[in-house]
Protein backbone atom coordinates (compact mmCIF):
# COMPACT_ATOMS: atom_id res chain seq x y z
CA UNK A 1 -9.07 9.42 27.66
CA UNK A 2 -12.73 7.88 27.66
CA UNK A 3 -13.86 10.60 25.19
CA UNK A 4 -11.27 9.75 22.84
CA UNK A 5 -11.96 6.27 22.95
CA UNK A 6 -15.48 6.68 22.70
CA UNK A 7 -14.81 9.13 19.59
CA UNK A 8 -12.61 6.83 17.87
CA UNK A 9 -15.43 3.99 18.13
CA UNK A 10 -18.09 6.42 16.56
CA UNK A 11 -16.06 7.47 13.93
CA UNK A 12 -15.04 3.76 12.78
CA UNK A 13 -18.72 3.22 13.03
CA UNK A 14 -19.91 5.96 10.84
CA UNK A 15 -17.14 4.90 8.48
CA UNK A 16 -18.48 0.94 8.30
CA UNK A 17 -21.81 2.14 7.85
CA UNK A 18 -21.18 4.87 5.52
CA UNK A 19 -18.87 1.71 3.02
CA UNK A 20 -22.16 -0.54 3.62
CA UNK A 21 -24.37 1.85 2.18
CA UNK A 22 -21.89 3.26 -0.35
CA UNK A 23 -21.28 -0.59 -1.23
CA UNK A 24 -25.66 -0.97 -1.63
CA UNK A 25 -25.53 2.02 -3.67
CA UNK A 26 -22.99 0.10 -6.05
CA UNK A 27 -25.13 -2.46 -6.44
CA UNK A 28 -27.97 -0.80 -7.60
CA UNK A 29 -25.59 0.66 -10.03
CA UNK A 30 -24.39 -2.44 -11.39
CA UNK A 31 -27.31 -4.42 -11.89
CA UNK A 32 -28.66 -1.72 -14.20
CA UNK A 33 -25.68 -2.63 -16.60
CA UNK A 34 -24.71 -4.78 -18.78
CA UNK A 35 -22.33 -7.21 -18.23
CA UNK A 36 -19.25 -5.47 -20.27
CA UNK A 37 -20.08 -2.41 -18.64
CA UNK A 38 -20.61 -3.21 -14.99
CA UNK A 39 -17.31 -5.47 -15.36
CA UNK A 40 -15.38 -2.34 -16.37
CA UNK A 41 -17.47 -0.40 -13.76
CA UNK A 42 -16.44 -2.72 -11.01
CA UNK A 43 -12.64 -2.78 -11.69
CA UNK A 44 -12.37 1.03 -12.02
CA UNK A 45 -14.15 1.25 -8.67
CA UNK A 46 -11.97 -1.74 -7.37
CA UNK A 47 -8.71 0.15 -8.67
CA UNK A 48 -10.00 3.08 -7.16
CA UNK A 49 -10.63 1.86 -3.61
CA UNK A 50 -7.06 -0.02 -3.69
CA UNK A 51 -5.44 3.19 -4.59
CA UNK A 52 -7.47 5.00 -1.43
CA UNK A 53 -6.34 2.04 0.97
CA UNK A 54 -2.52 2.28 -0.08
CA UNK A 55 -2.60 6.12 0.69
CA UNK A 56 -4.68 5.09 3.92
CA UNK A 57 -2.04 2.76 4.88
CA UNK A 58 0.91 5.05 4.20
CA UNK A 59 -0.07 8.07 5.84
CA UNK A 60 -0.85 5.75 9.12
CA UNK A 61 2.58 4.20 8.70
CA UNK A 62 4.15 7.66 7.91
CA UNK A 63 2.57 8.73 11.55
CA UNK A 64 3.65 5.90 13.19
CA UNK A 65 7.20 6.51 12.24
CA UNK A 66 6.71 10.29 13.45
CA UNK A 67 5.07 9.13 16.79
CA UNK A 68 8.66 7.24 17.49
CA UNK A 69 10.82 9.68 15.73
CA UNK A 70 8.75 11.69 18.36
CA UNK A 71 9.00 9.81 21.38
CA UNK A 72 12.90 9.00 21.18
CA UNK A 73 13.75 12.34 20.25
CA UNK A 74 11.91 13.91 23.52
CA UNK A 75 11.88 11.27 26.13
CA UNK A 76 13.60 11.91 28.89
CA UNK A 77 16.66 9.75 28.83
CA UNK A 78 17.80 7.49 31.65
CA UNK A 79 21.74 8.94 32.01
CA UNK A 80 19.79 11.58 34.82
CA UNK A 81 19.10 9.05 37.17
């Protein structure tokens, strides 16, 4: 159980680095525009990144619902005891 844990630290690690660089990267991007075009840069990346967080979110609610679908459909129930 410590491995998993540990895993599951790394990996959100690696994933806030990885957004702060990608986010630097951006940036650098951006202020070679102009204005009109790093606006209309920023908002397609912005509608992007919304878009990526609402599939995020549903596919952790979607297991979330199949982890209890899971666990009332196999625990043992208490009528045996």
């Amino acid at each position: 159980m410590q491995l998993v844990r540990l895993i599951v630290v790394a990996i959100a690690g690696v994933a806030a680095l990885a957004g702060y660089i990608q986010e630097g990267r951006r940036l650098q991007i951006i202020k070679q525009m102009s204005g009109d075009k790093a606006r209309d840069f920023y908002e397609a990346v912005r509608t992007r990144d919304e878009r990526i967080m609402w599939l995020v979110a549903v596919l952790l609610a979607a297991g979330a619902v199949a982890a209890v679908v899971k666990e009332l459909a196999f625990s043992p129930t208490m009528s045996s005891v």
